[in-house]
Protein backbone atom coordinates (compact mmCIF):
# COMPACT_ATOMS: atom_id res chain seq x y z
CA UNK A 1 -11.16 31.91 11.71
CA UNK A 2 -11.39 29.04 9.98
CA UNK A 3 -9.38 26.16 9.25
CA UNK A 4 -7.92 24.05 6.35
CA UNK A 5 -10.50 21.34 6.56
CA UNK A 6 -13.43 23.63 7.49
CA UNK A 7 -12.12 26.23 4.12
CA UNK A 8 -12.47 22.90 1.53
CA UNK A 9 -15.98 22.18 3.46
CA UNK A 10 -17.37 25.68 2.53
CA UNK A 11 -15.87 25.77 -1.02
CA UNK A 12 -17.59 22.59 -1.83
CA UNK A 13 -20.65 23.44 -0.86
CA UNK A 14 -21.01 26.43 -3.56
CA UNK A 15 -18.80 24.64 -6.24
CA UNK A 16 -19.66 22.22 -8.86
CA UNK A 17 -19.72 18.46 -7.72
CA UNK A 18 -16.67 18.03 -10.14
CA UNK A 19 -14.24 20.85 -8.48
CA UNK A 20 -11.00 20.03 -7.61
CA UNK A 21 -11.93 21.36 -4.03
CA UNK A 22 -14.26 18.41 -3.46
CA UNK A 23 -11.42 15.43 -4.51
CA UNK A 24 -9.16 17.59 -2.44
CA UNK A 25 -11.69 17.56 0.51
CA UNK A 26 -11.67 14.07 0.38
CA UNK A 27 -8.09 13.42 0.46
CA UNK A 28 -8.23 15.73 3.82
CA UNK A 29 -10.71 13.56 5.01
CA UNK A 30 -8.27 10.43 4.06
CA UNK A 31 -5.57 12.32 6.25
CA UNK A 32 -7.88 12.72 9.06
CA UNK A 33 -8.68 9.17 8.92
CA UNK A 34 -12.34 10.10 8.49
CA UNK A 35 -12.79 7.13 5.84
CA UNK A 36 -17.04 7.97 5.55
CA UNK A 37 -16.99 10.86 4.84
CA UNK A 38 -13.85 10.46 2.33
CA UNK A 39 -15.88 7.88 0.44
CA UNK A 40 -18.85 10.14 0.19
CA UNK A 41 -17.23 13.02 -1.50
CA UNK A 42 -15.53 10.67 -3.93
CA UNK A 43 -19.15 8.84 -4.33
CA UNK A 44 -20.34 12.40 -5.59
CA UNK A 45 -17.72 12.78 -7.76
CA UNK A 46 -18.04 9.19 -9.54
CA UNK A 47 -21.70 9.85 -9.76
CA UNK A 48 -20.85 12.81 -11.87
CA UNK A 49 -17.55 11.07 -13.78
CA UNK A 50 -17.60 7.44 -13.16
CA UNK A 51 -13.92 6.57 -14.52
CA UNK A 52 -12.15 9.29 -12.66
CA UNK A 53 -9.45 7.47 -11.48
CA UNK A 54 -7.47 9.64 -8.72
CA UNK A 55 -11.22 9.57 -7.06
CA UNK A 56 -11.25 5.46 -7.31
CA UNK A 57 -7.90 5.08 -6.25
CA UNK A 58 -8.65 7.25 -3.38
CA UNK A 59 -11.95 5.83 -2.43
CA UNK A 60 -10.19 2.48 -2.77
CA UNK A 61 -7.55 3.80 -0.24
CA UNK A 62 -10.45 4.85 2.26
CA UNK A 63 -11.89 1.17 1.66
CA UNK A 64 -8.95 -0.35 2.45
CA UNK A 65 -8.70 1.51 5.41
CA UNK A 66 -11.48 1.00 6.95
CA UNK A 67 -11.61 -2.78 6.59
CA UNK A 68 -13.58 -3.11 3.80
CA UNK A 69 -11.39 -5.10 1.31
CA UNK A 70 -13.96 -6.24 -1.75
CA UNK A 71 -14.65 -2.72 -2.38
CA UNK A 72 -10.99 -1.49 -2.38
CA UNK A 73 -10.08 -4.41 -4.82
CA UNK A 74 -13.10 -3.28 -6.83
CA UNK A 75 -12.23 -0.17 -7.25
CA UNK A 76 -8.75 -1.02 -7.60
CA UNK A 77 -9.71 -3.65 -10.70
CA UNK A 78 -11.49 -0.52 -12.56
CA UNK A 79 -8.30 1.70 -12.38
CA UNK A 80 -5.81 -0.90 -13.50
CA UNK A 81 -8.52 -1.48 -16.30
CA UNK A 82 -8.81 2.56 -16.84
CA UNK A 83 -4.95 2.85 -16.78
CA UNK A 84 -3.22 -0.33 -17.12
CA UNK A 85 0.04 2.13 -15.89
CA UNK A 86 -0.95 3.43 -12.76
CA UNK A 87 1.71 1.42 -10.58
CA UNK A 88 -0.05 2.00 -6.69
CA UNK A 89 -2.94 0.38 -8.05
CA UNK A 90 -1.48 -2.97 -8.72
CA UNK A 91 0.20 -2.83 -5.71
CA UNK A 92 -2.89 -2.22 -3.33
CA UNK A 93 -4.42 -4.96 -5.30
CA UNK A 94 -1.88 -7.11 -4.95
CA UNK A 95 -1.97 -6.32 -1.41
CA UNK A 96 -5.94 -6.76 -0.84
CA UNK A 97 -5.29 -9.94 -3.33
CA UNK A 98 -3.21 -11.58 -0.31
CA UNK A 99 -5.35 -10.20 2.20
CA UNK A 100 -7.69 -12.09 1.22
CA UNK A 101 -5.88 -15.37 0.69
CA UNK A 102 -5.74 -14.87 -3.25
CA UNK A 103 -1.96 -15.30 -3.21
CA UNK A 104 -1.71 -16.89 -7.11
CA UNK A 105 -4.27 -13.59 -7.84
CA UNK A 106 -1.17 -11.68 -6.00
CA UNK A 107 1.53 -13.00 -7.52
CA UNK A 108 -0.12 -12.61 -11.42
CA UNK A 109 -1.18 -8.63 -10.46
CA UNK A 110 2.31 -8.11 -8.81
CA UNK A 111 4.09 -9.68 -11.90
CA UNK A 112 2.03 -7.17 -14.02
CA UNK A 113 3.36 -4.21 -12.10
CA UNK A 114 7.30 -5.26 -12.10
CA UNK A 115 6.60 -5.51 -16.17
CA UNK A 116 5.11 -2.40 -16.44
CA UNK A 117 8.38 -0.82 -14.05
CA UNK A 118 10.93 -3.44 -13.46
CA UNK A 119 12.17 -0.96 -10.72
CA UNK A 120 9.07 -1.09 -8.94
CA UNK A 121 10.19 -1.59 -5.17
CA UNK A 122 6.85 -1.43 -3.54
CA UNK A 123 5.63 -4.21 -5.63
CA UNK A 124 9.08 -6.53 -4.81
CA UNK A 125 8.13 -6.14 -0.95
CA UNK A 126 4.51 -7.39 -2.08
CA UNK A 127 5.36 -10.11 -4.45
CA UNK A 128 8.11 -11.54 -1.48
CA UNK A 129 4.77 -11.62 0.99
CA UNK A 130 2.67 -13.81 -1.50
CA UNK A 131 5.45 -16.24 -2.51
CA UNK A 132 6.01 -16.35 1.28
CA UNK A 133 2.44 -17.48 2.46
CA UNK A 134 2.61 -19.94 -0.97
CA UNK A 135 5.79 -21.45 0.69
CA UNK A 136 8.16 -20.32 -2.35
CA UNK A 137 10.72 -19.36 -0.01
CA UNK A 138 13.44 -19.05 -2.54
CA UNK A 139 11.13 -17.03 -4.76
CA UNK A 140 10.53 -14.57 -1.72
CA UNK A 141 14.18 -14.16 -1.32
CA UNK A 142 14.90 -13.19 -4.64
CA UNK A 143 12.03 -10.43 -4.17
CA UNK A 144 13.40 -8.97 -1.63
CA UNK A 145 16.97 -9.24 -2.82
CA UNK A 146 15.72 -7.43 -5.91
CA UNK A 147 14.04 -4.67 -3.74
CA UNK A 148 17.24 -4.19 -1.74
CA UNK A 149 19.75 -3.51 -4.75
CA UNK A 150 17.00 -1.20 -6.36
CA UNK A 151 16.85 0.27 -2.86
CA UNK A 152 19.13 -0.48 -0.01
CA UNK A 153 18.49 2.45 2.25
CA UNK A 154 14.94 1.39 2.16
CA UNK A 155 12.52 0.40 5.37
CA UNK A 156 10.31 -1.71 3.65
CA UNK A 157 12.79 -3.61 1.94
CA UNK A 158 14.93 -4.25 5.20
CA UNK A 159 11.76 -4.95 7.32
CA UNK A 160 10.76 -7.85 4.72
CA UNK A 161 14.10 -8.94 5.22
CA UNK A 162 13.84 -8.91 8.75
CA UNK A 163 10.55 -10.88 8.44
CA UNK A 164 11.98 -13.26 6.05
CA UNK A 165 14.74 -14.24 8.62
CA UNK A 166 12.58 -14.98 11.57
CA UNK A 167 10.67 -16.95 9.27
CA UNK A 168 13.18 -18.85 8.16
CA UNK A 169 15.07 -18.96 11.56
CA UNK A 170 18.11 -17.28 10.31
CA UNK A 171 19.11 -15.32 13.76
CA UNK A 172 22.25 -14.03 12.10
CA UNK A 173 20.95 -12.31 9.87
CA UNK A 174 18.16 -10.62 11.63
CA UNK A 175 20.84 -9.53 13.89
CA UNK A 176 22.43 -7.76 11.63
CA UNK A 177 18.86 -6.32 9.86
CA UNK A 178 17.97 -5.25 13.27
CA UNK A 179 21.13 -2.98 13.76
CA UNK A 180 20.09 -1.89 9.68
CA UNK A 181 16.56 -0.75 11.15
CA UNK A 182 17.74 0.89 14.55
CA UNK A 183 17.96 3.64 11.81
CA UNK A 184 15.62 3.12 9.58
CA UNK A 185 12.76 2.14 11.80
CA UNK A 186 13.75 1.96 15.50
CA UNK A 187 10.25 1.32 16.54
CA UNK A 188 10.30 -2.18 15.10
CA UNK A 189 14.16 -2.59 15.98
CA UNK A 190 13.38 -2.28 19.24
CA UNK A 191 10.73 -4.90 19.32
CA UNK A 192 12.63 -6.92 17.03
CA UNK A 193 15.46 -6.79 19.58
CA UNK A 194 13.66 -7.03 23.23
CA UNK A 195 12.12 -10.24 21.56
CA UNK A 196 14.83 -11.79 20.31
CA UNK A 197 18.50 -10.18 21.68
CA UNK A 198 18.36 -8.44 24.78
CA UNK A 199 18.90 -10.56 28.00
């Protein structure tokens, strides 16, 4: 009998390079982690429909992934171009943007996002990272204030503050972030704490 991944595999191969079976195939490869052969089912389909943009976004997600950075943020460039609304995309460039050491790139593409949806969290968590490693610490602050009141049950949001604290020194607070993320993410509370609190 077979399963999941192995039932898209057979459908593709009889259907038309365009299905819906191969994209979906490729997103199953993305949750597998088996970034190759995600990129070459969303190859076929951009051979076939070059301004598809779920199949860019994806194949930028498999890019980024594995490592390879230019071609995420090239792919990622076309979809913002394709559909200046598509909100993920500016924030994976934003991200690569950084990654790369691009932080005024970062900051611009970020901006664009947080215009577009001015409640935007993902992109707040971002932007504070970039005005971080530019040493705009108040700016960074304000980002991640802004992320919290939009969200303030949020990981992300309390692990940049967390971050933002031990930057900054600011053992108080992280105290007080680390008994925030004992629930949210205890994983990193735990660290956070056998590194800094516990005897």
């Amino acid at each position: 009998m077979m399963n999941d991944l192995e039932q898209l595999e057979a459908a593709v191969n009889v259907s038309h390079p365009l299905s819906e079976d191969r994209y979906e195939l490729a997103l199953a490869y993305i949750d597998r982690e088996r970034y190759s052969e995600a990129i070459a089912q969303l190859d076929a389909i951009l051979v076939m429909s070059r301004n598809h943009v779920n199949a860019l976004y994806s194949r930028s997600i498999a890019h980024m992934s594995s490592g390879h950075y230019r071609q995420a943020g090239n792919d990622l460039l076309r979809v913002v171009t394709l559909d200046r609304a598509f909100l993920p995309a500016y924030k994976s460039l934003g991200y690569i943007q950084l990654t790369l050491g691009k932080e005024e790139a970062a900051v611009k593409t970020l901006q664009k996002a947080i215009a577009i949806d001015p409640d935007y969290v993902d992109a707040y968590c971002v932007l504070s990272d970039a005005f971080m490693d530019l040493g705009r610490n108040d700016e960074a602050l304000e980002m991640i204030n802004k992320a919290l009141e939009l969200d303030p049950e949020g990981e992300e949001p309390h692990c940049k503050m967390a971050m933002y604290c031990l930057a900054r020194g600011d053992f108080k607070r992280l105290r007080a972030e680390q008994e925030i993320l004992q629930r949210l993410n205890p994983d990193l509370a735990g660290q956070i704490g056998s590194l800094f609190f516990e005897q």
